[in-house]
N, C-alpha and C. Protein backbone atom coordinates (compact mmCIF):
# COMPACT_ATOMS: atom_id res chain seq x y z
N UNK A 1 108.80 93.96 100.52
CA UNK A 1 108.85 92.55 100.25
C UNK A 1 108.57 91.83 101.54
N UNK A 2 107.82 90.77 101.12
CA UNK A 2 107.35 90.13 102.65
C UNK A 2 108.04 88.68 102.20
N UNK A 3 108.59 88.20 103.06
CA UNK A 3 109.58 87.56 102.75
C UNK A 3 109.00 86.12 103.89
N UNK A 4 107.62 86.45 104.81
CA UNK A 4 107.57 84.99 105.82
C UNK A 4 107.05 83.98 105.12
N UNK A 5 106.60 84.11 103.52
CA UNK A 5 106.29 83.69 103.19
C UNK A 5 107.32 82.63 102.27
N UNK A 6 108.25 82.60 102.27
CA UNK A 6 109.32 82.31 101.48
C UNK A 6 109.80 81.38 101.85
N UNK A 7 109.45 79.81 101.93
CA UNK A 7 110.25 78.63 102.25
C UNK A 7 111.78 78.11 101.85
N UNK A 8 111.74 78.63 100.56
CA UNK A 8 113.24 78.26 99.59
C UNK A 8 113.94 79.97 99.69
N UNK A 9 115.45 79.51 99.01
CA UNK A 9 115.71 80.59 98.84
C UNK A 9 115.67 81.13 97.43
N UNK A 10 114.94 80.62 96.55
CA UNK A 10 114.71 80.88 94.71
C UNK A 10 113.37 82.18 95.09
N UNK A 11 112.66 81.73 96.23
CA UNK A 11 111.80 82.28 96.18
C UNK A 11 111.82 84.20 97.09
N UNK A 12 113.14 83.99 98.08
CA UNK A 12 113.86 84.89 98.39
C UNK A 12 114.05 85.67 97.28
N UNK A 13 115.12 85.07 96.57
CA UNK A 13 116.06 85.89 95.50
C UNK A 13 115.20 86.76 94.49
N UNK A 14 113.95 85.92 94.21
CA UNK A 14 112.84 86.66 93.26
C UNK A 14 112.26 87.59 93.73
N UNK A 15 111.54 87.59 95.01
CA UNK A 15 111.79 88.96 95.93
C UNK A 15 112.15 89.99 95.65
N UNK A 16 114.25 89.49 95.69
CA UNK A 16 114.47 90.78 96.05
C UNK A 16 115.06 91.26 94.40
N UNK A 17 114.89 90.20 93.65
CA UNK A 17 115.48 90.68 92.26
C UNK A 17 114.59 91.92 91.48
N UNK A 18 113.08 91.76 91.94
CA UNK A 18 112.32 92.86 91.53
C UNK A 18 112.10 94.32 92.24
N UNK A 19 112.44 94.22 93.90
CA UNK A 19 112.53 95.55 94.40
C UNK A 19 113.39 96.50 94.37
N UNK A 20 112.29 97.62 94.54
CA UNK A 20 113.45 98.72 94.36
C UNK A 20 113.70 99.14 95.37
N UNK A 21 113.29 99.36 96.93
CA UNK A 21 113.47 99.58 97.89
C UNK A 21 113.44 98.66 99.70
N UNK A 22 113.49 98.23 100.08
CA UNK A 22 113.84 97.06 101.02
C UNK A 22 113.51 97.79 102.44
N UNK A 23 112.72 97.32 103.42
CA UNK A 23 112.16 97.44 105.04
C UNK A 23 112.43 96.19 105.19
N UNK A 24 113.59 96.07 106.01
CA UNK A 24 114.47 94.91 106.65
C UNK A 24 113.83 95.47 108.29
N UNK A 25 112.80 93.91 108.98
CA UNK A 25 111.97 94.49 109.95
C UNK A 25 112.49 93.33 111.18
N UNK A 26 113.12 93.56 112.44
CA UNK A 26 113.03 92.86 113.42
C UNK A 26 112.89 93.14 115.10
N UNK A 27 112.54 92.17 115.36
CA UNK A 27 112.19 92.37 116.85
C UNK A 27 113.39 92.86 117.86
N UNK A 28 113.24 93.35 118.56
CA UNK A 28 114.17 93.21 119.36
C UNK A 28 113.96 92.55 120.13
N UNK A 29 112.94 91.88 120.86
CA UNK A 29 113.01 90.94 121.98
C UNK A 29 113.78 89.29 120.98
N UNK A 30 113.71 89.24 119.70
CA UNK A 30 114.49 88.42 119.37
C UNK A 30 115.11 88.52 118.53
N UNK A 31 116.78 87.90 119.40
CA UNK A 31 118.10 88.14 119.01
C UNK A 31 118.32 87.25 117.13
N UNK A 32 117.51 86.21 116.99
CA UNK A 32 117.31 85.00 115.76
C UNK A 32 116.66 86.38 114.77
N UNK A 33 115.59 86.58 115.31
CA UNK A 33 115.23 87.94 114.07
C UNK A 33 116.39 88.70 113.79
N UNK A 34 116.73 89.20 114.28
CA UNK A 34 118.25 89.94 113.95
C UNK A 34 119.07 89.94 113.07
N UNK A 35 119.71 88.26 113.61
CA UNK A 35 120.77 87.55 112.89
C UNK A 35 119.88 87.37 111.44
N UNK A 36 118.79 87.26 111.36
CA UNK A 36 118.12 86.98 110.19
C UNK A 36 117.53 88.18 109.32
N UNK A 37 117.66 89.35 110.32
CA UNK A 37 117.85 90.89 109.35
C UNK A 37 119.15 91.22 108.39
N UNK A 38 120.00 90.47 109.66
CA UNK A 38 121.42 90.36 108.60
C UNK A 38 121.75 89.62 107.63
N UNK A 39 121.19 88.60 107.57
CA UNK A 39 121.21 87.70 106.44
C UNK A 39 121.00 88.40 105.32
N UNK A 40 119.05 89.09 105.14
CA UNK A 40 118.54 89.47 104.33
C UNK A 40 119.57 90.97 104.09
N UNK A 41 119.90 91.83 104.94
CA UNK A 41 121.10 92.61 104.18
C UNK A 41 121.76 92.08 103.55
N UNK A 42 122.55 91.21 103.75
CA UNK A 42 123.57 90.35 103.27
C UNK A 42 123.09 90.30 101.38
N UNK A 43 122.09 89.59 101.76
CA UNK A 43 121.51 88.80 100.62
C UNK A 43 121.01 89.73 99.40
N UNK A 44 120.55 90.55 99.74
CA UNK A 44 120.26 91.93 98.70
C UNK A 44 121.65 92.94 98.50
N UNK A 45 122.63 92.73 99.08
CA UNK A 45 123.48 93.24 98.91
C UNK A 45 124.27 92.17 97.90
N UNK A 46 124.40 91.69 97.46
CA UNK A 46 124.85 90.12 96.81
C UNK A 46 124.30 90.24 95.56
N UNK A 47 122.40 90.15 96.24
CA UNK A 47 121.97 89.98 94.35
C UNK A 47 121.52 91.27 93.91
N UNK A 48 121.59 92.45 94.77
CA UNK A 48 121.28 93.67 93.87
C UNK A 48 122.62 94.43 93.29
N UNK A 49 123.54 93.96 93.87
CA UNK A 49 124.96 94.27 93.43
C UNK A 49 125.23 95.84 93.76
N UNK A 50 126.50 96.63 93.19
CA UNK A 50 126.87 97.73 94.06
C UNK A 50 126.14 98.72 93.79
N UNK A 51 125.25 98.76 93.05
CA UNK A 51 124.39 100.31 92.72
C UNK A 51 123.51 100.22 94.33
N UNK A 52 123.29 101.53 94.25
CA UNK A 52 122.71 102.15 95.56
C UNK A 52 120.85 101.93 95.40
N UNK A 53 120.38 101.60 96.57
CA UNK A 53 119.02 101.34 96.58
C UNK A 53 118.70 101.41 97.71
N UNK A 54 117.26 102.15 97.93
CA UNK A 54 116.75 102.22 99.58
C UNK A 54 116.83 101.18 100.19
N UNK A 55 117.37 101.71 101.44
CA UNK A 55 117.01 100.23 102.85
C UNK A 55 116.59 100.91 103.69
N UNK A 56 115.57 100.40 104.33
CA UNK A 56 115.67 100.90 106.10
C UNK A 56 115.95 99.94 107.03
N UNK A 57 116.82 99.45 107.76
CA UNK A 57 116.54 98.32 108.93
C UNK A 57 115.63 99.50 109.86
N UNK A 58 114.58 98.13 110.28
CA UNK A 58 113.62 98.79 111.50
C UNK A 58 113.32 97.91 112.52
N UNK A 59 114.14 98.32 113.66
CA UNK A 59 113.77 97.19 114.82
C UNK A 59 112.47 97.96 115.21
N UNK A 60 111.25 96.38 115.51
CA UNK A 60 110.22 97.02 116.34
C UNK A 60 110.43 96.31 117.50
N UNK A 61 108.83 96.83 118.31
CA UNK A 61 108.56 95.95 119.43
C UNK A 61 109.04 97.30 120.85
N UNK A 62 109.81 98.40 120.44
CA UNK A 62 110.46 99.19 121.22
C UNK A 62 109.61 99.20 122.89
N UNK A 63 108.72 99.08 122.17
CA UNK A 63 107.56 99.07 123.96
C UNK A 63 107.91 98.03 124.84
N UNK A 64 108.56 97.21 124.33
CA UNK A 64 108.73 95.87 125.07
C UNK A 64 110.25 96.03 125.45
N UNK A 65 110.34 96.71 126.21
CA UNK A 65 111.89 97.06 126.55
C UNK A 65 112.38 96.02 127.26
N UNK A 66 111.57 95.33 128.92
CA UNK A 66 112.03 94.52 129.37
C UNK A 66 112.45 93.39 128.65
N UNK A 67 111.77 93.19 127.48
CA UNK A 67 112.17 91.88 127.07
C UNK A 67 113.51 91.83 125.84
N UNK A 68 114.00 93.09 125.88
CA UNK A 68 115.04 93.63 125.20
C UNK A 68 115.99 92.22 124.56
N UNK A 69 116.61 91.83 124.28
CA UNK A 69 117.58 91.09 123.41
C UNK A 69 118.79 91.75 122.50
N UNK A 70 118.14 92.73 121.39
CA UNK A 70 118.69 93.29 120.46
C UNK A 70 119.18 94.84 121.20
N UNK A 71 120.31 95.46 121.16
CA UNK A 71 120.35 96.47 121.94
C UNK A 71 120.28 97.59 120.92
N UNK A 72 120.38 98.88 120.60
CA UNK A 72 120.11 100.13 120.33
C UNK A 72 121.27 100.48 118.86
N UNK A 73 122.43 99.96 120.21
CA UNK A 73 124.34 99.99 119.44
C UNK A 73 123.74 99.07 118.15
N UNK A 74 123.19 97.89 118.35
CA UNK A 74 123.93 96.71 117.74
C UNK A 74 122.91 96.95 116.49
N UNK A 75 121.66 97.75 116.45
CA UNK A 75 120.86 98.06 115.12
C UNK A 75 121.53 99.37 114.33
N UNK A 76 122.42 100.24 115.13
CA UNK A 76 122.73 101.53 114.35
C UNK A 76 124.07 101.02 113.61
N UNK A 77 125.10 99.99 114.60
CA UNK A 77 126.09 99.13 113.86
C UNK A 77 125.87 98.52 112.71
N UNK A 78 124.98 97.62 112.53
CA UNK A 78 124.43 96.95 111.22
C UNK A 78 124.03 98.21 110.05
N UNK A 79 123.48 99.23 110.74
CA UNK A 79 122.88 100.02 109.71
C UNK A 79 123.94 100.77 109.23
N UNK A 80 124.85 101.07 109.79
CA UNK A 80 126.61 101.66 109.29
C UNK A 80 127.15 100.71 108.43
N UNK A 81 126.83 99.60 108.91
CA UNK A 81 127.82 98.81 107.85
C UNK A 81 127.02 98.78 106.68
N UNK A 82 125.92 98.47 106.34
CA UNK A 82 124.90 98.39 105.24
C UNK A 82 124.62 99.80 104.51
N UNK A 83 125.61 100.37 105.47
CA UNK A 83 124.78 102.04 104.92
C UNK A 83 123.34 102.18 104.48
N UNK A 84 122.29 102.18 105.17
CA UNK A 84 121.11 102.15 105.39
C UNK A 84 120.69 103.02 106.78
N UNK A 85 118.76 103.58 106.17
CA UNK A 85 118.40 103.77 107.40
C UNK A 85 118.49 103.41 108.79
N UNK A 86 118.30 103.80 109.84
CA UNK A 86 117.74 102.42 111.08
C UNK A 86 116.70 103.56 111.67
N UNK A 87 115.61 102.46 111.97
CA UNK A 87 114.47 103.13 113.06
C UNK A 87 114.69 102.12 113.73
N UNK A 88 113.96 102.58 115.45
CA UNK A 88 113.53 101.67 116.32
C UNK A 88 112.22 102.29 116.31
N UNK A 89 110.98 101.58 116.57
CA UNK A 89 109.26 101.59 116.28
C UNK A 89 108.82 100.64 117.48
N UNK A 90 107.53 101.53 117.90
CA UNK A 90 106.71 100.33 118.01
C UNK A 90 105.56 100.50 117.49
N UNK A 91 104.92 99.53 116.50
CA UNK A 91 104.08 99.51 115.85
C UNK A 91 102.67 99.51 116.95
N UNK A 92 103.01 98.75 118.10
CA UNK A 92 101.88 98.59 119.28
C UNK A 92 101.58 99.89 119.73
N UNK A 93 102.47 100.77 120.16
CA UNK A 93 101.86 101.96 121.04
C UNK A 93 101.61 103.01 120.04
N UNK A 94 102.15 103.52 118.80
CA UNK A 94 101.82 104.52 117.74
C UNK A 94 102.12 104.07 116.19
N UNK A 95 101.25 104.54 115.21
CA UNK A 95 102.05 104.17 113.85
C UNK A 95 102.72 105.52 113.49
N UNK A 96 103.17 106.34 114.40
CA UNK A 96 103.68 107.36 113.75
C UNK A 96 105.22 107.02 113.51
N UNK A 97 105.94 106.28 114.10
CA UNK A 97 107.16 105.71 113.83
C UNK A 97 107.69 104.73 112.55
N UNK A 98 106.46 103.87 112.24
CA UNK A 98 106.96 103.28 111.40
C UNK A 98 106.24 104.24 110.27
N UNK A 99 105.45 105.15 110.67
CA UNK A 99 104.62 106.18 108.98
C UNK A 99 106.27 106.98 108.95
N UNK A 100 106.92 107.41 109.51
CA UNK A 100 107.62 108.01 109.13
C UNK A 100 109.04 107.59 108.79
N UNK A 101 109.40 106.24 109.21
CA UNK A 101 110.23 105.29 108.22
C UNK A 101 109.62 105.35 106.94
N UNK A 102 108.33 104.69 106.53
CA UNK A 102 108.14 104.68 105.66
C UNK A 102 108.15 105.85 104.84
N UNK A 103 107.45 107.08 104.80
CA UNK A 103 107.73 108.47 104.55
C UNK A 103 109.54 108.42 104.31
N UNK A 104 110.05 108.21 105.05
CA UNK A 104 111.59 108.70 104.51
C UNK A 104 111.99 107.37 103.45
N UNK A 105 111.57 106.26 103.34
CA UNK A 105 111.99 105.48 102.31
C UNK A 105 111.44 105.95 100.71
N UNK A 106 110.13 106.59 101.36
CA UNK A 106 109.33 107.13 99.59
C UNK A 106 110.45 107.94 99.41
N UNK A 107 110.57 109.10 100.53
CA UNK A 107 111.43 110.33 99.77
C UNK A 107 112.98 109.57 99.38
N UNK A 108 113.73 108.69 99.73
CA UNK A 108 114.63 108.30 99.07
C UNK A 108 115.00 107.75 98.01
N UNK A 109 113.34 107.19 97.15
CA UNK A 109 113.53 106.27 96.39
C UNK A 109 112.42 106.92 95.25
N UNK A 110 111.78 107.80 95.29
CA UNK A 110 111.27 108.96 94.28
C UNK A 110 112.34 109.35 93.46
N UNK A 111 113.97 109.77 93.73
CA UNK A 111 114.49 110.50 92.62
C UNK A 111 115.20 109.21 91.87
N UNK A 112 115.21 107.88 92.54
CA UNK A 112 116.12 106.94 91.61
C UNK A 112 114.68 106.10 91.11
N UNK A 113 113.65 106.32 90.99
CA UNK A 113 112.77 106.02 90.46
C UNK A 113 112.54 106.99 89.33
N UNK A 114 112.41 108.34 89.33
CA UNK A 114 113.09 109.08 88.11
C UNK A 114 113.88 109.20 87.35
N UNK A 115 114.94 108.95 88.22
CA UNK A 115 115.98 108.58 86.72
C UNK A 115 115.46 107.24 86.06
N UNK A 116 114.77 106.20 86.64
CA UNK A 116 115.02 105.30 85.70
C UNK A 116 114.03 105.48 84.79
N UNK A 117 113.17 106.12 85.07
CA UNK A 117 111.76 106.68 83.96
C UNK A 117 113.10 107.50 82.63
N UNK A 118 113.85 108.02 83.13
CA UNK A 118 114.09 109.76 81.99
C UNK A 118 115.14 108.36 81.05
N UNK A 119 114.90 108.82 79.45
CA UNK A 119 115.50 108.47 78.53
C UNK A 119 116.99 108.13 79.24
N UNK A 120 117.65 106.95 77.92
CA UNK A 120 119.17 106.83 78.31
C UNK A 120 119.83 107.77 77.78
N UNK A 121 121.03 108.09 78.88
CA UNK A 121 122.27 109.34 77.88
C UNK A 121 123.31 108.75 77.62
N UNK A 122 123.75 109.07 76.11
CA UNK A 122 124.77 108.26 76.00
C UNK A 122 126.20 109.45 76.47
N UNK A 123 126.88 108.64 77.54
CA UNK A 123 127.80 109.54 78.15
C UNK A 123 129.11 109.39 77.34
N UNK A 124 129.88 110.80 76.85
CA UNK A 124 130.92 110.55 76.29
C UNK A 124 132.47 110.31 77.43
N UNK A 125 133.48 110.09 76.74
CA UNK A 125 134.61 110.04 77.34
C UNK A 125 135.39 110.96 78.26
N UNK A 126 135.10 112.18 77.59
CA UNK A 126 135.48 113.52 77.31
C UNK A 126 134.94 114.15 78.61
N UNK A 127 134.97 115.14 79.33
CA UNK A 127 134.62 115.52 80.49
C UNK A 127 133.16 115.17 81.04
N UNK A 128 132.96 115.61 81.98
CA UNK A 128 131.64 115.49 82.22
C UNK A 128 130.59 116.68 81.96
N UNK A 129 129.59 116.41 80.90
CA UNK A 129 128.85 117.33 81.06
C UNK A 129 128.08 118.49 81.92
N UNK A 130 128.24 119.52 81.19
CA UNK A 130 127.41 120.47 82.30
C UNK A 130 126.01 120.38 82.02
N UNK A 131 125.78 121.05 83.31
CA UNK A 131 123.79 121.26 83.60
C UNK A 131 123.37 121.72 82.37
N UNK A 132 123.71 122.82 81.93
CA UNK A 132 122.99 123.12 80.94
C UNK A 132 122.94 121.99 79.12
N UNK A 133 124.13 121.76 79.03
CA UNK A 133 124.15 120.36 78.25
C UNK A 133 123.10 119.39 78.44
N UNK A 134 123.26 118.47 79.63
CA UNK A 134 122.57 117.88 80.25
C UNK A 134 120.54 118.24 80.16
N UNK A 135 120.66 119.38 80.28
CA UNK A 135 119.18 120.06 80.12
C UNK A 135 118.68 119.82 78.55
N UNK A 136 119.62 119.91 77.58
CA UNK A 136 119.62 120.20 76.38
C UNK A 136 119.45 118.72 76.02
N UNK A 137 119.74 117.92 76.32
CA UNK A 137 119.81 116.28 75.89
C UNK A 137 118.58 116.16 76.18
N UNK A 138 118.26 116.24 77.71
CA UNK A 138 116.78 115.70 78.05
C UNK A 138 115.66 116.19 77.62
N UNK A 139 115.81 117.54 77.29
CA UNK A 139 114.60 118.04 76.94
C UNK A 139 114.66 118.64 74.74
N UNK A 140 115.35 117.89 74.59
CA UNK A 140 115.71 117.56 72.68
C UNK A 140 116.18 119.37 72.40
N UNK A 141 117.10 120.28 72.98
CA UNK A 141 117.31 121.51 72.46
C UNK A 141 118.12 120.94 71.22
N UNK A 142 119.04 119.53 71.33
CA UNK A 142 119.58 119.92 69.93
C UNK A 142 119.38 119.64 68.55
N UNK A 143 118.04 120.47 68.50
CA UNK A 143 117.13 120.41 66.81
C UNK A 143 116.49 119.43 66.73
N UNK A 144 116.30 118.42 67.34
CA UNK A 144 115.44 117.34 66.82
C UNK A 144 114.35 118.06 67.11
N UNK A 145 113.76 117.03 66.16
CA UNK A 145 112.04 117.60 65.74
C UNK A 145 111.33 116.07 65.85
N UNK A 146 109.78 116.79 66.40
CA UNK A 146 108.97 115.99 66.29
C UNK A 146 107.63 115.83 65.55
N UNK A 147 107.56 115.15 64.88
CA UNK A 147 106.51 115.75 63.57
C UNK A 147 106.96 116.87 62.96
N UNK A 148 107.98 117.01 62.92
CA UNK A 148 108.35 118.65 62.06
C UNK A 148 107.96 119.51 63.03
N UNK A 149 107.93 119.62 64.30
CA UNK A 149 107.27 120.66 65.41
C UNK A 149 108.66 120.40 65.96
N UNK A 150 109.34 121.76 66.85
CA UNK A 150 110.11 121.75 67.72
C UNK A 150 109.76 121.46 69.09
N UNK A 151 110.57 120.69 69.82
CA UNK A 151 110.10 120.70 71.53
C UNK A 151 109.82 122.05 71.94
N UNK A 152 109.11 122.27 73.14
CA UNK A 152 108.85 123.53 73.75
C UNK A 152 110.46 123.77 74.83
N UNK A 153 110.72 124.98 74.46
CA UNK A 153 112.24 125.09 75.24
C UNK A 153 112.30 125.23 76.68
N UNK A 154 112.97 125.12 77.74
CA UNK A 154 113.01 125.49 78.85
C UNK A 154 113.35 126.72 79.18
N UNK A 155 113.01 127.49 79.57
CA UNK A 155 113.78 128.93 80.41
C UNK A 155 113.79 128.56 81.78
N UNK A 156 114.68 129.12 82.16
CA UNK A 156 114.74 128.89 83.61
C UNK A 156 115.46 130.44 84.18
């Protein structure tokens, strides 16, 4: 979500009401970017509510050390409290830093992008199902038919 584009905050919230995964990006030579990475945690934490969803905070700019502001502590702090990634990058001297933020946000957000593809289960009261149950729901072992054809079974 690119968010510099966003004058209001209706136009924020719509943002973040449709993503499924979040690159919260600031400078470190400025301390205002920061405070304004935290906001946007803040703010997706609010309207995406308590279910779990990728974040990465990613301070760039790392090449620019002299002009430091944001310190090292104070991005891995935020990222503890948010429970989220943190990179530090600089996009100027290599993209291998931010390819591999990005790379670890796909791999985090591939299996809750699967579940939301696989049918709903309706969960009973009663213990929690086992794997093999579980296998049996998703893949129709118990007798349903389709066209009068059975599903193909799993072995494993």
């Amino acid at each position: 979500m690119d968010t510099s584009s966003c004058k209001s905050v209706q136009c924020l919230n719509e943002h973040i009401s449709w993503a499924d995964a979040f690159v919260v990006v600031y400078s470190i030579c400025d301390k205002r970017s920061f405070i304004h990475a935290r906001y946007l945690l803040e703010t997706i934490s609010v309207l995406k509510g308590p279910r779990r969803f990728p974040v990465i905070l990613l301070g760039n700019k790392r090449d620019l050390e002299h002009g430091r502001q944001v310190q090292v502590d104070d991005g891995q702090e935020l990222s503890l409290k948010w429970q989220c990634q943190f990179y530090e990058v600089s996009a100027a001297e290599s993209y291998i830093g931010v390819s591999l933020a990005f790379q670890s946000l796909i791999r985090e957000s591939r299996p809750l992008h699967t579940m939301k593809t696989l049918p709903s289960v309706r969960r009973k009261t009663s213990p929690a199902l086992t794997v093999s149950k579980m296998i049996g729901i998703v893949f129709g072992k118990n007798g349903s038919k389709r066209n009068g054809k059975k599903r193909p079974s799993l072995s494993i």
